[in-house]
PDB file of N, CA and C in Angstrom:
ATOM      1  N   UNK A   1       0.813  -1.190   0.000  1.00  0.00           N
ATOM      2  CA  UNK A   1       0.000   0.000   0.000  1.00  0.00           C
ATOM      3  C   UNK A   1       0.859   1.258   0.000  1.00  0.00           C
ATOM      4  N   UNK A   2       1.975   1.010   0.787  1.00  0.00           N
ATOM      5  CA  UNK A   2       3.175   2.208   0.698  1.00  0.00           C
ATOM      6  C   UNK A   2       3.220   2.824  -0.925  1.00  0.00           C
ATOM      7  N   UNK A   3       3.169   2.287  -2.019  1.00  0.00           N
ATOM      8  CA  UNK A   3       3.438   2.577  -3.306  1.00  0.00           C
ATOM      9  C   UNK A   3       2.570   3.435  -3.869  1.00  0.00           C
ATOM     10  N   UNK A   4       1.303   3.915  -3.215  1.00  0.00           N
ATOM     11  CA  UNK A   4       0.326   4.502  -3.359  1.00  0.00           C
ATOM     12  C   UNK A   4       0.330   6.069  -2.549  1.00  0.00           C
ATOM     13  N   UNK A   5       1.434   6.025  -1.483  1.00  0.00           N
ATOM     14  CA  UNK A   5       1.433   7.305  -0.406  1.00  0.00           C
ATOM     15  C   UNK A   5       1.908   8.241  -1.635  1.00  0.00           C
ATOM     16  N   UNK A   6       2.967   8.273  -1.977  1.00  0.00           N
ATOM     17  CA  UNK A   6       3.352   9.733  -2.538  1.00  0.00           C
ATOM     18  C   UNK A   6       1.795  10.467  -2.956  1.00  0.00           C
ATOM     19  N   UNK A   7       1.508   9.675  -3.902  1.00  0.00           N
ATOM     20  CA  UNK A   7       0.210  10.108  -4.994  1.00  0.00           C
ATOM     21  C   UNK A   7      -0.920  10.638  -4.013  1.00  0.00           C
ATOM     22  N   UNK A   8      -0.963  10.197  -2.886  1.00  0.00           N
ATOM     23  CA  UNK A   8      -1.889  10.543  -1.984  1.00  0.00           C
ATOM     24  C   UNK A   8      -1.867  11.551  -1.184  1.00  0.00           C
ATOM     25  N   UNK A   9      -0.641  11.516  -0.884  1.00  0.00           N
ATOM     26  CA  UNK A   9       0.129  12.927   0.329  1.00  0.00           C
ATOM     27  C   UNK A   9       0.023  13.942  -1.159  1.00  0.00           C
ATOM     28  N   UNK A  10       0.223  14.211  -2.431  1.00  0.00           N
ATOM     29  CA  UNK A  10       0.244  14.789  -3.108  1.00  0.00           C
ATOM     30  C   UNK A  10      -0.931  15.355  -3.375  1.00  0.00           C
ATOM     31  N   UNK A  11      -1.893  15.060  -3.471  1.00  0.00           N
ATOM     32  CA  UNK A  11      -3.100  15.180  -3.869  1.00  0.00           C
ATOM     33  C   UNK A  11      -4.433  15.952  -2.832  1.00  0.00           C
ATOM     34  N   UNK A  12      -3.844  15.067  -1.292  1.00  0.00           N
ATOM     35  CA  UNK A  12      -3.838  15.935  -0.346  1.00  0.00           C
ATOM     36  C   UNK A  12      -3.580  17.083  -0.158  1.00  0.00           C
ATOM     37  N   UNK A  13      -2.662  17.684  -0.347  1.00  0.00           N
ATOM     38  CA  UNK A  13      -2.007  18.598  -0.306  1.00  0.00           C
ATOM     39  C   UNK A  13      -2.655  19.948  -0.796  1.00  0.00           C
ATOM     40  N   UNK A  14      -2.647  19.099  -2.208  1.00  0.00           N
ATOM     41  CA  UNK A  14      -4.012  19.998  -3.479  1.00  0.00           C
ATOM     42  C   UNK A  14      -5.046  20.558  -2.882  1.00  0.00           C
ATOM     43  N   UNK A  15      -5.849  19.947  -2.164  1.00  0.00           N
ATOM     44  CA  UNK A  15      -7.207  19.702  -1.710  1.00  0.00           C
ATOM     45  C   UNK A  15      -6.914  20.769  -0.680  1.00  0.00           C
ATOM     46  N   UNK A  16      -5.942  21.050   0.243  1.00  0.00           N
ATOM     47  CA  UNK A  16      -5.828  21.844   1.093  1.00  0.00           C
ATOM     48  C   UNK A  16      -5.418  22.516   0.924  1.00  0.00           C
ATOM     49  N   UNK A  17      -4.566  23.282   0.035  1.00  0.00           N
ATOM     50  CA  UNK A  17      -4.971  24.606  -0.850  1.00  0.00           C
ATOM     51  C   UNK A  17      -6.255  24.531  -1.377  1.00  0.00           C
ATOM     52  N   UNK A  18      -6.688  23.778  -1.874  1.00  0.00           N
ATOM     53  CA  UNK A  18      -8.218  24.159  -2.731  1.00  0.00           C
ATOM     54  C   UNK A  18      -9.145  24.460  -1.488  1.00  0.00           C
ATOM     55  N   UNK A  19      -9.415  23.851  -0.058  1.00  0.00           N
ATOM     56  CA  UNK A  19     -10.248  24.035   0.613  1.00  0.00           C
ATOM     57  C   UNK A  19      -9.641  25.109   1.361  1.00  0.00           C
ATOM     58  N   UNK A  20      -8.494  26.463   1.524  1.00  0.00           N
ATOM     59  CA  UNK A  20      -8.312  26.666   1.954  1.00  0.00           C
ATOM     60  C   UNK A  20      -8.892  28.120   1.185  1.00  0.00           C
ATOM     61  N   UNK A  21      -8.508  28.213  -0.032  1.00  0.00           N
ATOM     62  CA  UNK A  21      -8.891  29.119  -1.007  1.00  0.00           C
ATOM     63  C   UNK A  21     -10.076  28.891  -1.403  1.00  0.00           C
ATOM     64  N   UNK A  22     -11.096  27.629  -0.786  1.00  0.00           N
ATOM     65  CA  UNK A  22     -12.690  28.197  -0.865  1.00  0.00           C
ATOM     66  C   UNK A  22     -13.018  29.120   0.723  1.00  0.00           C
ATOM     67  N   UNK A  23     -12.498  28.344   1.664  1.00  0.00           N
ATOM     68  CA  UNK A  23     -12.420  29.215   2.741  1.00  0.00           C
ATOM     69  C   UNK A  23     -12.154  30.560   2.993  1.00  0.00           C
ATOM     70  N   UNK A  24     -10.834  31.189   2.048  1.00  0.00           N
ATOM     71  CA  UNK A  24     -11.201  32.357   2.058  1.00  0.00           C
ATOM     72  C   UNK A  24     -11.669  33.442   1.209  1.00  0.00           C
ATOM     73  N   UNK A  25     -12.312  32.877  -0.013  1.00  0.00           N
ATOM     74  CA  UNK A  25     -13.202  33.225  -0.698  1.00  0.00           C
ATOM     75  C   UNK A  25     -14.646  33.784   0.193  1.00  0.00           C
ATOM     76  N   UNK A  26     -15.003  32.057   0.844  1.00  0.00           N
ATOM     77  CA  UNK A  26     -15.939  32.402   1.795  1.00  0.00           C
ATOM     78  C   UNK A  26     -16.170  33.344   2.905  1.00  0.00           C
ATOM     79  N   UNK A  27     -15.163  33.880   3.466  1.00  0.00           N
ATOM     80  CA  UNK A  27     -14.681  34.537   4.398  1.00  0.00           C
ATOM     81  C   UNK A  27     -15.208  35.785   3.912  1.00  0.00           C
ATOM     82  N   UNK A  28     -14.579  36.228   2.603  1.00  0.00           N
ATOM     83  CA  UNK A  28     -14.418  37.309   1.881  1.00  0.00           C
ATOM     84  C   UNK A  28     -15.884  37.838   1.479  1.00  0.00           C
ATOM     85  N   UNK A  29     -16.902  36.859   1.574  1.00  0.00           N
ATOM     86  CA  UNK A  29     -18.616  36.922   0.740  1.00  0.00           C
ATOM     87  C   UNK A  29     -19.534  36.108   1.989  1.00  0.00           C
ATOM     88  N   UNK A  30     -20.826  36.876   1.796  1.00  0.00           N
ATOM     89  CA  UNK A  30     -21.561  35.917   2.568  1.00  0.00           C
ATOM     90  C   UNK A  30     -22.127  35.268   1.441  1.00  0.00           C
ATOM     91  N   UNK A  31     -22.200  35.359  -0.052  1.00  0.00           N
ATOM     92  CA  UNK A  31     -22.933  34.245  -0.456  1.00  0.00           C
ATOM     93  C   UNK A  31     -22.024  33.472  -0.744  1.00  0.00           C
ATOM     94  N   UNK A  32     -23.182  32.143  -0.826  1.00  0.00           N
ATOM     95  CA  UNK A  32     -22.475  31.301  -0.959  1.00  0.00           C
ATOM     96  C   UNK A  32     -22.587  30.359  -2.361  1.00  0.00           C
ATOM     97  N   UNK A  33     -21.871  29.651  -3.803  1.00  0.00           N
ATOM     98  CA  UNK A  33     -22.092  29.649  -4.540  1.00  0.00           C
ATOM     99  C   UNK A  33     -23.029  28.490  -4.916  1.00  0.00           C
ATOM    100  N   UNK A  34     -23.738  28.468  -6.102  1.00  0.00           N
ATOM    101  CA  UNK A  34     -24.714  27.309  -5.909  1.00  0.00           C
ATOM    102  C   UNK A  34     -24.099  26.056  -6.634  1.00  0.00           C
ATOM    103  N   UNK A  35     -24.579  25.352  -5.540  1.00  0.00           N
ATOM    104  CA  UNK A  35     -24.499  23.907  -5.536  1.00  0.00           C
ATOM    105  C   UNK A  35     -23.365  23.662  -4.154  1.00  0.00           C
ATOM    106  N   UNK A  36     -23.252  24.484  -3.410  1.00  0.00           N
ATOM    107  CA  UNK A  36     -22.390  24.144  -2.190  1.00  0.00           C
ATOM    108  C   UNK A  36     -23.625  24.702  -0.957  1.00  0.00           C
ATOM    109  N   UNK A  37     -22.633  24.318   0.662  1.00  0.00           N
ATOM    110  CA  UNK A  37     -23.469  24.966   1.576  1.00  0.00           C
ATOM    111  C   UNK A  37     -22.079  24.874   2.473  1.00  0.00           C
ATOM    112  N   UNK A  38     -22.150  25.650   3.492  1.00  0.00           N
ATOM    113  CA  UNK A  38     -21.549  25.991   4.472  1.00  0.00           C
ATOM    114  C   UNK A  38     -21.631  25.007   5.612  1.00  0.00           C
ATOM    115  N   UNK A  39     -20.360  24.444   6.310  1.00  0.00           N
ATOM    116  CA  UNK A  39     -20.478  24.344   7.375  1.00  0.00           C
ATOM    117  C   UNK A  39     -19.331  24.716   8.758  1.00  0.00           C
ATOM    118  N   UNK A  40     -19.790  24.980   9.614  1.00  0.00           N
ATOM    119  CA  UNK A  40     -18.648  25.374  10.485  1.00  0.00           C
ATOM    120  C   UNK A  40     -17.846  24.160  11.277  1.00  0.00           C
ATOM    121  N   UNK A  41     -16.854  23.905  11.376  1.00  0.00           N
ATOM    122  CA  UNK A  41     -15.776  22.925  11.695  1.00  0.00           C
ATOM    123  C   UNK A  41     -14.648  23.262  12.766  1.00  0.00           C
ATOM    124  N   UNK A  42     -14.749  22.301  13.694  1.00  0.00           N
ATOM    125  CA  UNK A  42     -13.583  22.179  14.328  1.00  0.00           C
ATOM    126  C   UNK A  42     -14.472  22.143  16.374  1.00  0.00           C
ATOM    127  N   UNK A  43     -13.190  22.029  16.779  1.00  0.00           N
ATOM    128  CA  UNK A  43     -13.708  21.427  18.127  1.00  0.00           C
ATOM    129  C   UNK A  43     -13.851  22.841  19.176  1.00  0.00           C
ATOM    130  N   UNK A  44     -13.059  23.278  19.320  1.00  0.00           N
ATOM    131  CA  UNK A  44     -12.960  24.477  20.064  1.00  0.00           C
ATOM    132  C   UNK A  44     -13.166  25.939  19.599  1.00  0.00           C
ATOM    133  N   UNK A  45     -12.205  25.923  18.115  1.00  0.00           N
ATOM    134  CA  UNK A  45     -12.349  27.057  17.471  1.00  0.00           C
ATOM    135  C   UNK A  45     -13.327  26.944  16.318  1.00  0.00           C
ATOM    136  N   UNK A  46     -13.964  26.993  16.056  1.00  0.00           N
ATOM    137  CA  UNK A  46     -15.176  26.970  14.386  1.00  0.00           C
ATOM    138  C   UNK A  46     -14.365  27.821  13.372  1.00  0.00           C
ATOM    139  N   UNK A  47     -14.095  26.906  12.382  1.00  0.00           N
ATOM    140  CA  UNK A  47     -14.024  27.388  10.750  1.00  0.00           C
ATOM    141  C   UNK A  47     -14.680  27.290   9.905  1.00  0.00           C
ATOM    142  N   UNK A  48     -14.798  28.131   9.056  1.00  0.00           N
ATOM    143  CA  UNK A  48     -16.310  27.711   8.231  1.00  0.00           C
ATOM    144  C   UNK A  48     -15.650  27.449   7.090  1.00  0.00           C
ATOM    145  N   UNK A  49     -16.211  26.316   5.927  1.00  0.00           N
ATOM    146  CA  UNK A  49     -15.646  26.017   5.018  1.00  0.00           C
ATOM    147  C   UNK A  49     -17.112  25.850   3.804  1.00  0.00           C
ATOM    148  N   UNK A  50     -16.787  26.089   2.624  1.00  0.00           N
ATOM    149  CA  UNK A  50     -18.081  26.012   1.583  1.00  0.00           C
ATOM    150  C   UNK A  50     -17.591  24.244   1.011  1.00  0.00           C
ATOM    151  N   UNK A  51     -18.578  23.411   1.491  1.00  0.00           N
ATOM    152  CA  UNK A  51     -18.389  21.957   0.235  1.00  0.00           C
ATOM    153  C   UNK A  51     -19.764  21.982  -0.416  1.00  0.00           C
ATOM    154  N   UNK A  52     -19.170  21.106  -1.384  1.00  0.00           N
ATOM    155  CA  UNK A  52     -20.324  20.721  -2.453  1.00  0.00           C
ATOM    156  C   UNK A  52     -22.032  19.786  -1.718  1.00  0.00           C
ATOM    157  N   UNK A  53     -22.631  20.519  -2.602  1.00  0.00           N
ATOM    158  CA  UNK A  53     -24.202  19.474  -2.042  1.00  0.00           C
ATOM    159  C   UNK A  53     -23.199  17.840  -2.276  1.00  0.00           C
ATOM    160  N   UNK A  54     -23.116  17.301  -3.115  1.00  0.00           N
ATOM    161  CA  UNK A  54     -22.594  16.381  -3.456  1.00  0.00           C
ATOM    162  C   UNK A  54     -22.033  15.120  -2.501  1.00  0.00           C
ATOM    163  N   UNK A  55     -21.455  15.989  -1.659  1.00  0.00           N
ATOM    164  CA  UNK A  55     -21.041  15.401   0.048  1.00  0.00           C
ATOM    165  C   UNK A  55     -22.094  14.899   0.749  1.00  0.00           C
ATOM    166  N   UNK A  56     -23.458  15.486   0.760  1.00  0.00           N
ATOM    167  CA  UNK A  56     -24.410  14.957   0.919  1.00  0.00           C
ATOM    168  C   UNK A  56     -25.187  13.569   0.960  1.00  0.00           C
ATOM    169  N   UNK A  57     -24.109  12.883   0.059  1.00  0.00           N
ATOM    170  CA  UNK A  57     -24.781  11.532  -0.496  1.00  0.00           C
ATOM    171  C   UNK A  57     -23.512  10.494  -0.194  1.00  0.00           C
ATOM    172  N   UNK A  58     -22.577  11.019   0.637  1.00  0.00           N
ATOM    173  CA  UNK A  58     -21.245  10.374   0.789  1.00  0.00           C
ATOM    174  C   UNK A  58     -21.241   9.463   2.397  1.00  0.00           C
ATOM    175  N   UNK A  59     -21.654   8.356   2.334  1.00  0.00           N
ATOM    176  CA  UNK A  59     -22.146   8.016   3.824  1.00  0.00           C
ATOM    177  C   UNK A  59     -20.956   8.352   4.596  1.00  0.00           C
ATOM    178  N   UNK A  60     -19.416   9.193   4.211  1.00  0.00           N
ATOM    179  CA  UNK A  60     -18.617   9.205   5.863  1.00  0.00           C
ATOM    180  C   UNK A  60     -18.210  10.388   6.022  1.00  0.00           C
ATOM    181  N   UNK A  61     -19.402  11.208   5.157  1.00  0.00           N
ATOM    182  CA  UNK A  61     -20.229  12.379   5.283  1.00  0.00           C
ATOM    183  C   UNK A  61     -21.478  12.780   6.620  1.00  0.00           C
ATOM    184  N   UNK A  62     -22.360  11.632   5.998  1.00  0.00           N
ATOM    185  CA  UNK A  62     -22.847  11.484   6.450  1.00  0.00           C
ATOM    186  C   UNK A  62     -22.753  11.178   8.303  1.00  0.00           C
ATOM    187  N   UNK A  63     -22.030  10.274   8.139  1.00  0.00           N
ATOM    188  CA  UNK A  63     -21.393  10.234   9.640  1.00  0.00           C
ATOM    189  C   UNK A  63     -21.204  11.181  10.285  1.00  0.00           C
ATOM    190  N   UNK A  64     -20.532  12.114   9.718  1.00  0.00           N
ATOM    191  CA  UNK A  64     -20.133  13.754  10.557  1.00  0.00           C
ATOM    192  C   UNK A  64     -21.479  14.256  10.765  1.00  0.00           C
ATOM    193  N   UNK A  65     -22.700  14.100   9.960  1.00  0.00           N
ATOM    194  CA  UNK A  65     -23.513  15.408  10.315  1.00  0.00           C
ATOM    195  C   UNK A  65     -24.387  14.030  11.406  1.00  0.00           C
ATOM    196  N   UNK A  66     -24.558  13.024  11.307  1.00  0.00           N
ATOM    197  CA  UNK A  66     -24.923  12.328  12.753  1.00  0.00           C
ATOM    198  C   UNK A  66     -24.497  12.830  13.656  1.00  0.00           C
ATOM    199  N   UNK A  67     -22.932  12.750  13.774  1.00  0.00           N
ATOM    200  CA  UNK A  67     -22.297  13.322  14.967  1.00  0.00           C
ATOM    201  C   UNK A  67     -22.295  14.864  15.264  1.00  0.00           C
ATOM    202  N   UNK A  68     -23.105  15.796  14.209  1.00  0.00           N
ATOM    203  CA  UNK A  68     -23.559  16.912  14.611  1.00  0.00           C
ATOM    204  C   UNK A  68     -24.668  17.001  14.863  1.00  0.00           C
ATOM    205  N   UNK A  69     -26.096  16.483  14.985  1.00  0.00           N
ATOM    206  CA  UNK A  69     -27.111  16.210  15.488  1.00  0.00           C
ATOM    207  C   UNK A  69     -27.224  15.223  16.855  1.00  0.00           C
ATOM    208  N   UNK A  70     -26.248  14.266  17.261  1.00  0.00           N
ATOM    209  CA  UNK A  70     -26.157  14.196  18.371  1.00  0.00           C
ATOM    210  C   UNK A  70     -25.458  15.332  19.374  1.00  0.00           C
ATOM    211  N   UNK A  71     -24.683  15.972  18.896  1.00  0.00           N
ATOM    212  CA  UNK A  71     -23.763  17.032  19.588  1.00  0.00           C
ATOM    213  C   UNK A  71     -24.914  17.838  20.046  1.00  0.00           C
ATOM    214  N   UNK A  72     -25.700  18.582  18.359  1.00  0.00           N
ATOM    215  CA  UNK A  72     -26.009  19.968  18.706  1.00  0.00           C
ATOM    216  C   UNK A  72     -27.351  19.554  18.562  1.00  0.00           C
ATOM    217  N   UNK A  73     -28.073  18.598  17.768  1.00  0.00           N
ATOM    218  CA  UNK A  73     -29.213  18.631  17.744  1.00  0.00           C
ATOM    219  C   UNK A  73     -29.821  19.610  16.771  1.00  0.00           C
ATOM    220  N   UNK A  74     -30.425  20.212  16.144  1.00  0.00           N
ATOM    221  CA  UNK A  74     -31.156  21.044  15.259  1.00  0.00           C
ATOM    222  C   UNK A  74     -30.589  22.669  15.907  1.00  0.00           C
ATOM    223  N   UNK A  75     -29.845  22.587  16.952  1.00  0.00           N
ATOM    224  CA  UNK A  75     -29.625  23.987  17.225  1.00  0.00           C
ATOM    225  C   UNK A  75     -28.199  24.627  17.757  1.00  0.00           C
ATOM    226  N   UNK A  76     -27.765  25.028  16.388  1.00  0.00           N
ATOM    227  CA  UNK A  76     -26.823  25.024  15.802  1.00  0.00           C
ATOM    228  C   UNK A  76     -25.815  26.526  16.201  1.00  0.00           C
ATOM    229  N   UNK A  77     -25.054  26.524  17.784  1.00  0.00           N
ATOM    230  CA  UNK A  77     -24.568  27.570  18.007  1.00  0.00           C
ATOM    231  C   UNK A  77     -23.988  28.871  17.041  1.00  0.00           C
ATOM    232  N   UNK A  78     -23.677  28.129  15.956  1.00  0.00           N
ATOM    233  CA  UNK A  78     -22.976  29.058  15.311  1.00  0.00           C
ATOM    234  C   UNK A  78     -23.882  29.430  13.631  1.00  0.00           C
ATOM    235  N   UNK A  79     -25.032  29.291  14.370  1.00  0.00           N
ATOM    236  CA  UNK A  79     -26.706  29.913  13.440  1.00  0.00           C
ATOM    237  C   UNK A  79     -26.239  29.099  12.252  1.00  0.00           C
ATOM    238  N   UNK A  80     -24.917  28.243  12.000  1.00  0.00           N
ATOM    239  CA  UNK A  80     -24.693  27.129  10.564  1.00  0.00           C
ATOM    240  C   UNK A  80     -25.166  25.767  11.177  1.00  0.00           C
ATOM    241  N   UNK A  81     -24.780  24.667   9.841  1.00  0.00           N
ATOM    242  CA  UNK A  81     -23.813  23.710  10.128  1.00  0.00           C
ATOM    243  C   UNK A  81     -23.196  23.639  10.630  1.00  0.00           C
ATOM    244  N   UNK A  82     -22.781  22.938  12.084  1.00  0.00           N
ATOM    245  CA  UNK A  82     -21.729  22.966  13.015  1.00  0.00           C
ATOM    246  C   UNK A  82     -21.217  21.211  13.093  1.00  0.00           C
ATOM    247  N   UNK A  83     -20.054  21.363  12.822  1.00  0.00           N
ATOM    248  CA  UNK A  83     -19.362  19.342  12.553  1.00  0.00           C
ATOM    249  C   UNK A  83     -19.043  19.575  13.544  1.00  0.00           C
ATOM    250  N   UNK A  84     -18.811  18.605  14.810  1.00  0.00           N
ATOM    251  CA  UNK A  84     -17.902  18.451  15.803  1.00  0.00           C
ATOM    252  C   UNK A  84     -16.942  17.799  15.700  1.00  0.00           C
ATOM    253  N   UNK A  85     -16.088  17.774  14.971  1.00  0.00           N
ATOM    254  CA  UNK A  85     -14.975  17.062  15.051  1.00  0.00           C
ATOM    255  C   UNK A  85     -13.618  18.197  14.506  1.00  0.00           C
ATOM    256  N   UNK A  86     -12.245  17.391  14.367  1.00  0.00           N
ATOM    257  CA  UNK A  86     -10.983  18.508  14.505  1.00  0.00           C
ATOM    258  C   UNK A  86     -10.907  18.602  12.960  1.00  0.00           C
ATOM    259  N   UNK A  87     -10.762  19.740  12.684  1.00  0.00           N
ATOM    260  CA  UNK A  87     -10.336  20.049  11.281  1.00  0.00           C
ATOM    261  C   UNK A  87      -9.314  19.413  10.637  1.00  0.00           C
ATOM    262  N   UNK A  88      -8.444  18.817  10.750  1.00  0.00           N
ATOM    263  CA  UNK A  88      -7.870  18.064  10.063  1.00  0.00           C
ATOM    264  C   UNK A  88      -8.317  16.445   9.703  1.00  0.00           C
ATOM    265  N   UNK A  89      -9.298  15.979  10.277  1.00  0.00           N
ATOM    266  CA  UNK A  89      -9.868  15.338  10.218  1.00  0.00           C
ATOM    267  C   UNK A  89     -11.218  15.357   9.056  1.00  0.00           C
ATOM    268  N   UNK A  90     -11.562  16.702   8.975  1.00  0.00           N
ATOM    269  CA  UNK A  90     -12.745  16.915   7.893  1.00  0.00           C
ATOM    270  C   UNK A  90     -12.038  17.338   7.122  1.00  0.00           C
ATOM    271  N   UNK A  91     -10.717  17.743   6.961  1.00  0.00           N
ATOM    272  CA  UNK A  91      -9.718  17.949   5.532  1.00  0.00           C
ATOM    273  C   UNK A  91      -9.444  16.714   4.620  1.00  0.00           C
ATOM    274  N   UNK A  92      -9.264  15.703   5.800  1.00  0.00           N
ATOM    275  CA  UNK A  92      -8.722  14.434   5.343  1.00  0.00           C
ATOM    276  C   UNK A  92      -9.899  13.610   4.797  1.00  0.00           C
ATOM    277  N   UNK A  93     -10.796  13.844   5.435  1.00  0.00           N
ATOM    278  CA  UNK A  93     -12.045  13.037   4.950  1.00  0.00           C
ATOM    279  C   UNK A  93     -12.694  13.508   3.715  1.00  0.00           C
ATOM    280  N   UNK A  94     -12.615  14.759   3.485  1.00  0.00           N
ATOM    281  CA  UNK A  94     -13.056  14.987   2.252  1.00  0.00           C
ATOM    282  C   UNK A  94     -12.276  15.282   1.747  1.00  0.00           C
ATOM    283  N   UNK A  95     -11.027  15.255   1.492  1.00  0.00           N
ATOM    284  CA  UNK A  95      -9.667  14.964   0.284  1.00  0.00           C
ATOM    285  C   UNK A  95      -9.737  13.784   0.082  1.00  0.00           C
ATOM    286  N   UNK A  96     -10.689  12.867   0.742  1.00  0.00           N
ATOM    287  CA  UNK A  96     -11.121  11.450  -0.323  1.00  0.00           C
ATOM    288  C   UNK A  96     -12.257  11.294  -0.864  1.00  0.00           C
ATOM    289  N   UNK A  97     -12.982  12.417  -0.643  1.00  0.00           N
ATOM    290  CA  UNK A  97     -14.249  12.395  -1.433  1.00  0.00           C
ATOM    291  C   UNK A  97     -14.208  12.809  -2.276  1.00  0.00           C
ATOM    292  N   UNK A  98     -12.727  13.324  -2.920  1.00  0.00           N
ATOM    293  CA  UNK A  98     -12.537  14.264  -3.957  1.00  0.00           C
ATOM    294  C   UNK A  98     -12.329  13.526  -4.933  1.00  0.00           C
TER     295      UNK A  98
END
């Protein structure tokens, strides 16, 4: 499986410039573009990041927003989408949904 890391750490990498430069796009606008939605991320500090509807249909996607309806339930401190989990963790998870 080692023969597969470069291509992966590489690609990664991509993805986090790309989600970093939708982030501060987002930052920069409150709208948001269509066919994405907002959610806020991370454990202590909240970042907000724009992903695709598309994620939507990704069951370890899905998983995260379980674990934000057990957390927060429908009421959502930060008036978004709120994931509870650490941002590098929702980097990594969706740099494979990519």
């Amino acid at each position: 499986m080692a023969f597969g890391l470069p291509g992966f750490v590489q690609s990664k990498k991509a993805l986090r410039r790309s989600l970093s430069g939708i982030k501060e796009v987002s930052l920069k606008s409150t709208t948001i573009p269509k066919g994405y939605f907002a959610v806020y991320v991370g454990v202590d500090q909240k970042n907000r990041y724009v992903v695709p509807l598309s994620y939507l249909n990704e069951p370890a996607f899905q998983e995260l927003l379980s674990m934000a309806e057990e957390e927060f339930g429908y009421n959502h401190p930060m008036g978004g989408l709120t994931i509870p989990c650490r941002e590098d963790v929702f980097i990594d998870l969706t740099s494979q949904l990519n």
